[in-house]
PDB file of N, CA and C in Angstrom:
ATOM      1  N   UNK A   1     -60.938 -26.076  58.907  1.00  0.00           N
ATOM      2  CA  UNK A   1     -60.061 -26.439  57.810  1.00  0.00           C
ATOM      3  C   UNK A   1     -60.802 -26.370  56.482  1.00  0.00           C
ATOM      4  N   UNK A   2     -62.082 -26.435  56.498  1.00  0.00           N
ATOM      5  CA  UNK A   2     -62.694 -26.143  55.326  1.00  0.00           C
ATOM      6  C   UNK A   2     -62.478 -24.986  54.620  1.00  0.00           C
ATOM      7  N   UNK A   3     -62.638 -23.959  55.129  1.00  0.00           N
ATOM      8  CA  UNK A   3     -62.687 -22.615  54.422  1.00  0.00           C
ATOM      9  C   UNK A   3     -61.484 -22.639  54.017  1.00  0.00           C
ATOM     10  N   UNK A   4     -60.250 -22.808  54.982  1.00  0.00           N
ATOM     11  CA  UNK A   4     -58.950 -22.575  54.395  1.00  0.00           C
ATOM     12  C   UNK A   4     -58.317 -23.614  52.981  1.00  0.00           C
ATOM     13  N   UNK A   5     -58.915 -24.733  52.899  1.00  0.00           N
ATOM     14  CA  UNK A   5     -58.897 -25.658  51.951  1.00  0.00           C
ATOM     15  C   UNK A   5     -59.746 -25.403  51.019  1.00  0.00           C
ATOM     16  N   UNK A   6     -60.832 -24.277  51.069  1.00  0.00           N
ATOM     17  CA  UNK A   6     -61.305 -24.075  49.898  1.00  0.00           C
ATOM     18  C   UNK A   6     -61.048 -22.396  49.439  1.00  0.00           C
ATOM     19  N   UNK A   7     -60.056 -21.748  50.162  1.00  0.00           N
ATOM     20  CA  UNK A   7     -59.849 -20.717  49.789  1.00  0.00           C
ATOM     21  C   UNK A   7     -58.660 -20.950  48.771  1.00  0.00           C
ATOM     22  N   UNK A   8     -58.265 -22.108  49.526  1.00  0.00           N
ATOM     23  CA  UNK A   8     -56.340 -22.464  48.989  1.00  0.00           C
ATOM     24  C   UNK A   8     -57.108 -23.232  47.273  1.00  0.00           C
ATOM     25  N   UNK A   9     -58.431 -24.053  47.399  1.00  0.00           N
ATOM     26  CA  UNK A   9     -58.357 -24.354  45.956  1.00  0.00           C
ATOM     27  C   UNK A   9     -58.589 -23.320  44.757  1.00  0.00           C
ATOM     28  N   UNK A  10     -59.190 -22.021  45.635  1.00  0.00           N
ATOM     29  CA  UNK A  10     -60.176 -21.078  44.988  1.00  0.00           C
ATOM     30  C   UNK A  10     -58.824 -20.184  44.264  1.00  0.00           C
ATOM     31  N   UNK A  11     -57.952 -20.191  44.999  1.00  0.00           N
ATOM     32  CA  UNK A  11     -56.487 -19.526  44.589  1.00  0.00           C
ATOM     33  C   UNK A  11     -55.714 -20.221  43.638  1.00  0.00           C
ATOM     34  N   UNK A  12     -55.808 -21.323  44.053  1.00  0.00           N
ATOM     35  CA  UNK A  12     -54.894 -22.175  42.841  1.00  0.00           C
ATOM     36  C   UNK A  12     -55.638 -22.028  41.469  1.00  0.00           C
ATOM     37  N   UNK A  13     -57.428 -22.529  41.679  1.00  0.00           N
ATOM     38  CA  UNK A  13     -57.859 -22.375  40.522  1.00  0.00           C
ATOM     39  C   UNK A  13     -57.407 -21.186  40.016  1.00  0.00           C
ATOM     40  N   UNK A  14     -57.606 -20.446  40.351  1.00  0.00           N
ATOM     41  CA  UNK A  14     -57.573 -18.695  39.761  1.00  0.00           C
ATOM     42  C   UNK A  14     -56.171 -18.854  38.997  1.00  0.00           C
ATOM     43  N   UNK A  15     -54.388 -19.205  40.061  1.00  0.00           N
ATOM     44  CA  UNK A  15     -53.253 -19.254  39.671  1.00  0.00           C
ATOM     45  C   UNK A  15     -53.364 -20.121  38.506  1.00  0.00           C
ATOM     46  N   UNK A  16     -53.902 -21.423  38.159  1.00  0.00           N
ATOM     47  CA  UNK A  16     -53.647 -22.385  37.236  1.00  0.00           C
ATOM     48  C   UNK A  16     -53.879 -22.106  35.986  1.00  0.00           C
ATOM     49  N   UNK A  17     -55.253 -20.937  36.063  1.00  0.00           N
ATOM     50  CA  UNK A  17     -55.590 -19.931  35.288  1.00  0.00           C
ATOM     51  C   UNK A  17     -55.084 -19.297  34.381  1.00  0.00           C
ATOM     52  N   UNK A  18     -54.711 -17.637  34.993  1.00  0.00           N
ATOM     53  CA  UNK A  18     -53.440 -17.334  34.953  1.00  0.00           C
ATOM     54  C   UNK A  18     -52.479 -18.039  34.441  1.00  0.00           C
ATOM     55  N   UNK A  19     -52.042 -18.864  34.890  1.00  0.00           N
ATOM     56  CA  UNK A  19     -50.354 -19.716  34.293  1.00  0.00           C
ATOM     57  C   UNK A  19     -51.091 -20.597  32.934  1.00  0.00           C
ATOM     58  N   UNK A  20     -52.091 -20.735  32.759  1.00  0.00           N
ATOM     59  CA  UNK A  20     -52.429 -21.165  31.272  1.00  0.00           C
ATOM     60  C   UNK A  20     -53.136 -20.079  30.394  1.00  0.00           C
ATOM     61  N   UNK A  21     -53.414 -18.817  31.194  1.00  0.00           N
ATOM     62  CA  UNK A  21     -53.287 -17.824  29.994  1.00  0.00           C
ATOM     63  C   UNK A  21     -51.757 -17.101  29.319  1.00  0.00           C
ATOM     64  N   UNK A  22     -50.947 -17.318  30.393  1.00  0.00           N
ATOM     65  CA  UNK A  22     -49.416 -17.105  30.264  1.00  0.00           C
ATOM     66  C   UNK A  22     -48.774 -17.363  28.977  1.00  0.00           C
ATOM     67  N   UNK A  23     -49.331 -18.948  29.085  1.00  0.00           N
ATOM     68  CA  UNK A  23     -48.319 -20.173  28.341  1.00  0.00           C
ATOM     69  C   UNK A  23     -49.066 -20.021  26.537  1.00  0.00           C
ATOM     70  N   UNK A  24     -50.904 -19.182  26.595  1.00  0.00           N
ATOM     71  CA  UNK A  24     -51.176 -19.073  25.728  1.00  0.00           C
ATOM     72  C   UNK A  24     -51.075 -17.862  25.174  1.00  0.00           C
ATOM     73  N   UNK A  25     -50.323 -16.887  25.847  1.00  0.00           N
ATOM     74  CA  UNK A  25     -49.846 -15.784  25.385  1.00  0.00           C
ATOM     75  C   UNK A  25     -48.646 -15.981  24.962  1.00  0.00           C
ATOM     76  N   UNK A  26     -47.669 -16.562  25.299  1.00  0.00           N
ATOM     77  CA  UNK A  26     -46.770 -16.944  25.389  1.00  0.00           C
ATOM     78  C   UNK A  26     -46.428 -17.806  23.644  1.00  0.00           C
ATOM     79  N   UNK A  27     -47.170 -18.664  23.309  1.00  0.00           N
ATOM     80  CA  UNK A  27     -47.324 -19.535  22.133  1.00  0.00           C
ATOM     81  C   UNK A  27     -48.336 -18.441  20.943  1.00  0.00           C
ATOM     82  N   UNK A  28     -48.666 -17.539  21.479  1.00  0.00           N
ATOM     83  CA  UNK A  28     -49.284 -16.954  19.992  1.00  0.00           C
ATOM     84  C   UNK A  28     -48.205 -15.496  19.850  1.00  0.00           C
ATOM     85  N   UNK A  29     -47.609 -15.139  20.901  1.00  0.00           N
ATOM     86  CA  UNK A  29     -46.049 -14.687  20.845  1.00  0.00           C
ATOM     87  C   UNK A  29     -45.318 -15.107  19.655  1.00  0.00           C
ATOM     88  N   UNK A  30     -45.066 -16.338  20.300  1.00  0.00           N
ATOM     89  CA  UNK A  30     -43.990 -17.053  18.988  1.00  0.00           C
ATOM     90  C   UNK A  30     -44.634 -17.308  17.719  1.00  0.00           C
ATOM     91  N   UNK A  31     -46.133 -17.645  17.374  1.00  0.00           N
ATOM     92  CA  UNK A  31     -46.759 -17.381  16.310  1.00  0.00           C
ATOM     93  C   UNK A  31     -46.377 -16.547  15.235  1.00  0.00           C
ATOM     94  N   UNK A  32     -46.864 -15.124  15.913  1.00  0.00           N
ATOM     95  CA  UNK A  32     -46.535 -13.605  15.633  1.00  0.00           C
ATOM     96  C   UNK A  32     -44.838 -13.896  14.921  1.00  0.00           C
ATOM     97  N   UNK A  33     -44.028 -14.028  16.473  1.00  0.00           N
ATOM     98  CA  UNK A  33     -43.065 -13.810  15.813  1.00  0.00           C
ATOM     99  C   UNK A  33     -42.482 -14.624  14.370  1.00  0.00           C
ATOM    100  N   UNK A  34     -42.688 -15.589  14.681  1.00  0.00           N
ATOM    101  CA  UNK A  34     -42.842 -16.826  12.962  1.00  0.00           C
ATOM    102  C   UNK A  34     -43.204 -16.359  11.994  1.00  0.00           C
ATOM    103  N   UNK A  35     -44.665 -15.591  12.236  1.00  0.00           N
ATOM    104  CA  UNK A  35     -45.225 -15.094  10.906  1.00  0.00           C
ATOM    105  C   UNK A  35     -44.376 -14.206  10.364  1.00  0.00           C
ATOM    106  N   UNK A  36     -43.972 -12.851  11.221  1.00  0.00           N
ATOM    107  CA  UNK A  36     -43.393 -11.661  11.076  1.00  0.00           C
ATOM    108  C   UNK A  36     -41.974 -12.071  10.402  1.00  0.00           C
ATOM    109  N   UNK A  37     -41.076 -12.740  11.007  1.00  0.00           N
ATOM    110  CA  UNK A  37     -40.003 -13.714  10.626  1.00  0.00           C
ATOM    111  C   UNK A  37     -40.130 -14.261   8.890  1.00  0.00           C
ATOM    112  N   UNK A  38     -40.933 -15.101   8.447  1.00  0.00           N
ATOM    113  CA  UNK A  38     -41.402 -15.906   7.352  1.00  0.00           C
ATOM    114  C   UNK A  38     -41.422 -14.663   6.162  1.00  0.00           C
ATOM    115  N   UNK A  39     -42.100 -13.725   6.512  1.00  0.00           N
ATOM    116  CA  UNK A  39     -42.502 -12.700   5.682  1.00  0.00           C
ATOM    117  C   UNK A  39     -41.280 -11.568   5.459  1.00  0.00           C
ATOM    118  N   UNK A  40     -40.512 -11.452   6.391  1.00  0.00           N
ATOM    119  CA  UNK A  40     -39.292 -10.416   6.454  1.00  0.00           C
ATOM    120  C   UNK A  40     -38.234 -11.525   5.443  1.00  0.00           C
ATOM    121  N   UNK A  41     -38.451 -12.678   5.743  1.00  0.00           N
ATOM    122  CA  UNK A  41     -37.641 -13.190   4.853  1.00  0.00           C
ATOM    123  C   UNK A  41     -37.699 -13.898   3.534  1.00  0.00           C
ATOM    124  N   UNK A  42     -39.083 -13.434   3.609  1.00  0.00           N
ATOM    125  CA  UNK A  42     -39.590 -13.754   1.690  1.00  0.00           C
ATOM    126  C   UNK A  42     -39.347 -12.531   1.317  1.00  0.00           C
ATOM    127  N   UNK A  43     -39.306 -11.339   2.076  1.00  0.00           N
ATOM    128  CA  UNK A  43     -39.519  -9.831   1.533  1.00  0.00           C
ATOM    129  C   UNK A  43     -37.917  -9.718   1.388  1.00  0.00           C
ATOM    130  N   UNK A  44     -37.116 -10.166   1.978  1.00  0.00           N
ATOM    131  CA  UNK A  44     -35.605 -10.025   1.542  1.00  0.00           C
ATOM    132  C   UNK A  44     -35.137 -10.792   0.147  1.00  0.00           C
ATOM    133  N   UNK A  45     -36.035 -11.690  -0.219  1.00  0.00           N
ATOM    134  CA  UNK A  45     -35.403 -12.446  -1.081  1.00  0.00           C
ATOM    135  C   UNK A  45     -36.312 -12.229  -2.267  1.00  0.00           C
ATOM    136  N   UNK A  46     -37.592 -11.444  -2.313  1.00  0.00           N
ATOM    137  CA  UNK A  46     -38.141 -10.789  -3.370  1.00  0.00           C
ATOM    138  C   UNK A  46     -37.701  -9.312  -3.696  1.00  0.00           C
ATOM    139  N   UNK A  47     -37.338  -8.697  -2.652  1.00  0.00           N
ATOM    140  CA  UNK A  47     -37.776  -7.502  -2.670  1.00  0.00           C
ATOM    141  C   UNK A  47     -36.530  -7.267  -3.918  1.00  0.00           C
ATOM    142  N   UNK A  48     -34.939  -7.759  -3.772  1.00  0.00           N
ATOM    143  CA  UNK A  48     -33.677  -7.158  -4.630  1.00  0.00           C
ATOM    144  C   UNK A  48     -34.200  -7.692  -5.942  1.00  0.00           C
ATOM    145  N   UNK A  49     -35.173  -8.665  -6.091  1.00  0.00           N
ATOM    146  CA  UNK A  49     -35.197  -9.196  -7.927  1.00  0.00           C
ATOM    147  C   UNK A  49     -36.300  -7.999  -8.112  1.00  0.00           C
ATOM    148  N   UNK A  50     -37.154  -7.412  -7.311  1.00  0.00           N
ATOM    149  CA  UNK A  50     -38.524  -6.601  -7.958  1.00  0.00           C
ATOM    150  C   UNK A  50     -37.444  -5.017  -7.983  1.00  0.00           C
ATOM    151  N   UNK A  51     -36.849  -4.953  -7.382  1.00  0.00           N
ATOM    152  CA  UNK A  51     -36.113  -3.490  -7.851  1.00  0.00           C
ATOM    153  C   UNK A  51     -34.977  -3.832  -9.098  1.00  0.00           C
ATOM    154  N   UNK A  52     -34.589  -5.130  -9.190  1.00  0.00           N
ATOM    155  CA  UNK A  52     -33.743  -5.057 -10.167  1.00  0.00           C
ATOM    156  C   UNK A  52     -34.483  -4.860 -11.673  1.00  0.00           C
ATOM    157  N   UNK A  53     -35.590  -5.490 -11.370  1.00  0.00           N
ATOM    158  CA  UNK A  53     -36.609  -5.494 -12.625  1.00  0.00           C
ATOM    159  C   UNK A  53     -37.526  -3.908 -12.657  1.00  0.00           C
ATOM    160  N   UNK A  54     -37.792  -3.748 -11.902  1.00  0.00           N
ATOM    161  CA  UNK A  54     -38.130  -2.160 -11.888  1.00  0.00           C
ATOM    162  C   UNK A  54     -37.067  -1.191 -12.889  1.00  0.00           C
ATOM    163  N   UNK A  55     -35.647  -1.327 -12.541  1.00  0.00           N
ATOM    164  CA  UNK A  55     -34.478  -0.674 -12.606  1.00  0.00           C
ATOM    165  C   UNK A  55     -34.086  -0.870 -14.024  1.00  0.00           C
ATOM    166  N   UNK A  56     -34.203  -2.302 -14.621  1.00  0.00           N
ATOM    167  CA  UNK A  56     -33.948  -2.619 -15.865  1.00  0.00           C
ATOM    168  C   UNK A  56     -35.200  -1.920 -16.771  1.00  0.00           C
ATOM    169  N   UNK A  57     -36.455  -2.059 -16.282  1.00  0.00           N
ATOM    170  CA  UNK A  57     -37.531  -1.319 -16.993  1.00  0.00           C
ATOM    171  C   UNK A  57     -36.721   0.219 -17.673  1.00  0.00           C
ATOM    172  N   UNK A  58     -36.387   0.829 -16.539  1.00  0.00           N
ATOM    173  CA  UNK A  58     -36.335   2.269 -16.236  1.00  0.00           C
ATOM    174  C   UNK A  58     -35.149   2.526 -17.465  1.00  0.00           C
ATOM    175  N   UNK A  59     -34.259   1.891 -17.353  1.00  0.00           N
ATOM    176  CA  UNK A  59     -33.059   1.327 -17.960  1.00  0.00           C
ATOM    177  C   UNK A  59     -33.143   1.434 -19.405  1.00  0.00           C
ATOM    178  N   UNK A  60     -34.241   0.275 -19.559  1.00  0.00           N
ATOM    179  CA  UNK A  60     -34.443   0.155 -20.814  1.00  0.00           C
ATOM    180  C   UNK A  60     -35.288   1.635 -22.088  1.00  0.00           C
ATOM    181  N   UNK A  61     -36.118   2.197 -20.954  1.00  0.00           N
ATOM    182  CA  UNK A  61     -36.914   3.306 -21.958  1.00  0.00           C
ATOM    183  C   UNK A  61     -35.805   4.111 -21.765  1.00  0.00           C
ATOM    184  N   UNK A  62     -34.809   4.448 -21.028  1.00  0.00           N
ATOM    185  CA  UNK A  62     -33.705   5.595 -21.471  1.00  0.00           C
ATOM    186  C   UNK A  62     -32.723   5.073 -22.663  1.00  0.00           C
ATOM    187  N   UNK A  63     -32.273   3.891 -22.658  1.00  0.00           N
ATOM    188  CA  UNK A  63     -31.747   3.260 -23.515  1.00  0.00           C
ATOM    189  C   UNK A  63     -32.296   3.848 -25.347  1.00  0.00           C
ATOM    190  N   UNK A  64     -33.718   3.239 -25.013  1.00  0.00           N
ATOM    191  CA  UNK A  64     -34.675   3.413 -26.038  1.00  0.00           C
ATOM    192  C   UNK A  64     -34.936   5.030 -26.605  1.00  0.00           C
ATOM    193  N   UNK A  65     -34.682   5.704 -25.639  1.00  0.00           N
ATOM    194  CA  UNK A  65     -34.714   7.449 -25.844  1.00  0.00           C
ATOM    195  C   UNK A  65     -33.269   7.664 -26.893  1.00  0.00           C
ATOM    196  N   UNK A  66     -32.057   7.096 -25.983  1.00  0.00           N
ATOM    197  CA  UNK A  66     -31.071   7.751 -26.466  1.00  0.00           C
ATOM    198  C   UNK A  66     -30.470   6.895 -27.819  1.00  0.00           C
ATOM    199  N   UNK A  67     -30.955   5.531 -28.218  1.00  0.00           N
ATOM    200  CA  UNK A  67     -30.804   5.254 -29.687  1.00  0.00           C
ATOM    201  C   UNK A  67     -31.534   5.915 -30.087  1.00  0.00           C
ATOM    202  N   UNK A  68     -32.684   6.596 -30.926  1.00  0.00           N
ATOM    203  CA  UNK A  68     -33.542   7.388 -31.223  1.00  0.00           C
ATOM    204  C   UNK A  68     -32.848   8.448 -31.815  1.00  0.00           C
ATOM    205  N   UNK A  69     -32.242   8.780 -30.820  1.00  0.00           N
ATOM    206  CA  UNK A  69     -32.030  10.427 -31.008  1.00  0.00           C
ATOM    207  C   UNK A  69     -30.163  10.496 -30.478  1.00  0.00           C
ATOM    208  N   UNK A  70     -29.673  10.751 -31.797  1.00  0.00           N
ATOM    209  CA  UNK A  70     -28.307  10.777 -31.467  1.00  0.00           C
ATOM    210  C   UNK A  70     -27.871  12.101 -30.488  1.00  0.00           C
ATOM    211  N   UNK A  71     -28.210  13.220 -31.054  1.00  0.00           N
ATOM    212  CA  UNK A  71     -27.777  14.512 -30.333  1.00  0.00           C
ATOM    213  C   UNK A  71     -27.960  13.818 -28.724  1.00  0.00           C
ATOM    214  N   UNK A  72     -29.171  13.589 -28.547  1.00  0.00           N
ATOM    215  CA  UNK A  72     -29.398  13.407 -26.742  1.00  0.00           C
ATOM    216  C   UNK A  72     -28.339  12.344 -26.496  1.00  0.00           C
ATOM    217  N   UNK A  73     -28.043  11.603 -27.121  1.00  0.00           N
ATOM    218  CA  UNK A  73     -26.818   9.966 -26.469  1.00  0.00           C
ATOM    219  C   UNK A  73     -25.861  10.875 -26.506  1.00  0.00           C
ATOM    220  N   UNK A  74     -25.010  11.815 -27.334  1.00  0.00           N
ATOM    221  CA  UNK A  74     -24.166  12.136 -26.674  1.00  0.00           C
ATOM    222  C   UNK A  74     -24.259  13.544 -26.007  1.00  0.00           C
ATOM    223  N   UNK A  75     -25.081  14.043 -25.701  1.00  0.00           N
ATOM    224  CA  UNK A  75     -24.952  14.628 -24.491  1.00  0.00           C
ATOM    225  C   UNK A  75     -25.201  13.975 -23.275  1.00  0.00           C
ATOM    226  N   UNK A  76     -25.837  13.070 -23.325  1.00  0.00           N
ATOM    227  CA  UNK A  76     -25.757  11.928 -22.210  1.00  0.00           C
ATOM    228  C   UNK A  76     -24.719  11.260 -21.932  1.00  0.00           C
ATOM    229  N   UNK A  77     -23.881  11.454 -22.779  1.00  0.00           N
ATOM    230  CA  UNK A  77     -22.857  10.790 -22.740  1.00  0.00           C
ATOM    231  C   UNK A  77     -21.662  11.255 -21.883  1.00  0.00           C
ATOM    232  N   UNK A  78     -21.384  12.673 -22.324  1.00  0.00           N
ATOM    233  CA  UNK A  78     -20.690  13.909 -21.756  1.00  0.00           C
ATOM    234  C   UNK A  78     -21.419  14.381 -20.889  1.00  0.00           C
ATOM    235  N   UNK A  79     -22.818  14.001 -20.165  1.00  0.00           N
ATOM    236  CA  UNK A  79     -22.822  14.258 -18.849  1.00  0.00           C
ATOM    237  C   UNK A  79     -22.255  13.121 -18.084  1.00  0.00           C
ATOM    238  N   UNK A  80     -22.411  12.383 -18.670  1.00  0.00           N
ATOM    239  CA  UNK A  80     -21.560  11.232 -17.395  1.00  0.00           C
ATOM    240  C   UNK A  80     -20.687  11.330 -16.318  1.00  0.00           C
ATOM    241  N   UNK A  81     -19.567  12.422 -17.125  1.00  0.00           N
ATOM    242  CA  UNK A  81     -18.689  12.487 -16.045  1.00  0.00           C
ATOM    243  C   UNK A  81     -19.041  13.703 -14.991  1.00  0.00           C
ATOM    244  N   UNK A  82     -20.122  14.261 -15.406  1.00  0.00           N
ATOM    245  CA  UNK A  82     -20.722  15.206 -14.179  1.00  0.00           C
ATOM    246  C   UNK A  82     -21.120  14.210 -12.826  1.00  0.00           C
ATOM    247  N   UNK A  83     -21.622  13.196 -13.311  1.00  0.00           N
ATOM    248  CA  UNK A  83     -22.348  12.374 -12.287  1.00  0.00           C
ATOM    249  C   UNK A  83     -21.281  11.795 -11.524  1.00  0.00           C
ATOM    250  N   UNK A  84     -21.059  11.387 -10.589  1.00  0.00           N
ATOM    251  CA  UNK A  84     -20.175  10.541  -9.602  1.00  0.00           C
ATOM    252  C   UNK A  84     -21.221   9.228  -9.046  1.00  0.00           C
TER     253      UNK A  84
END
């Protein structure tokens, strides 16, 4: 009965093992996923104000072109309806 009682602990050790590398794969899993999560959703809620401000930049030096220079505002103007 010895051997078999110390084969059976030699297995469990090994299984108990195992089932606590599981549980720590398992918890840096959900880590990951938290982090990945946290960041997708700061990046949703930065990302539309940094293109709106990009966009207004862009906005603004065409703006700045076409007071300047009348001929170009209205041909900019009368392209408009080319654009859809």
């Amino acid at each position: 009965m010895g051997i078999f009682s110390s084969t059976s602990a030699a297995i469990c050790s090994v299984l108990d093992t195992a089932a606590d590398i599981g549980d720590a794969a398992g918890k840096t899993v959900s880590m990951a996923t938290t982090y990945v999560d946290n960041r997708a959703t700061a990046q949703k809620l930065t990302d539309k104000q940094a293109v709106m401000l990009t966009t207004a930049k862009q906005l603004r030096t065409v703006q700045a072109e076409l007071d300047a220079d009348a001929d170009l505002a209205a041909m900019f103007k009368s392209l408009a309806t080319e654009f859809k």
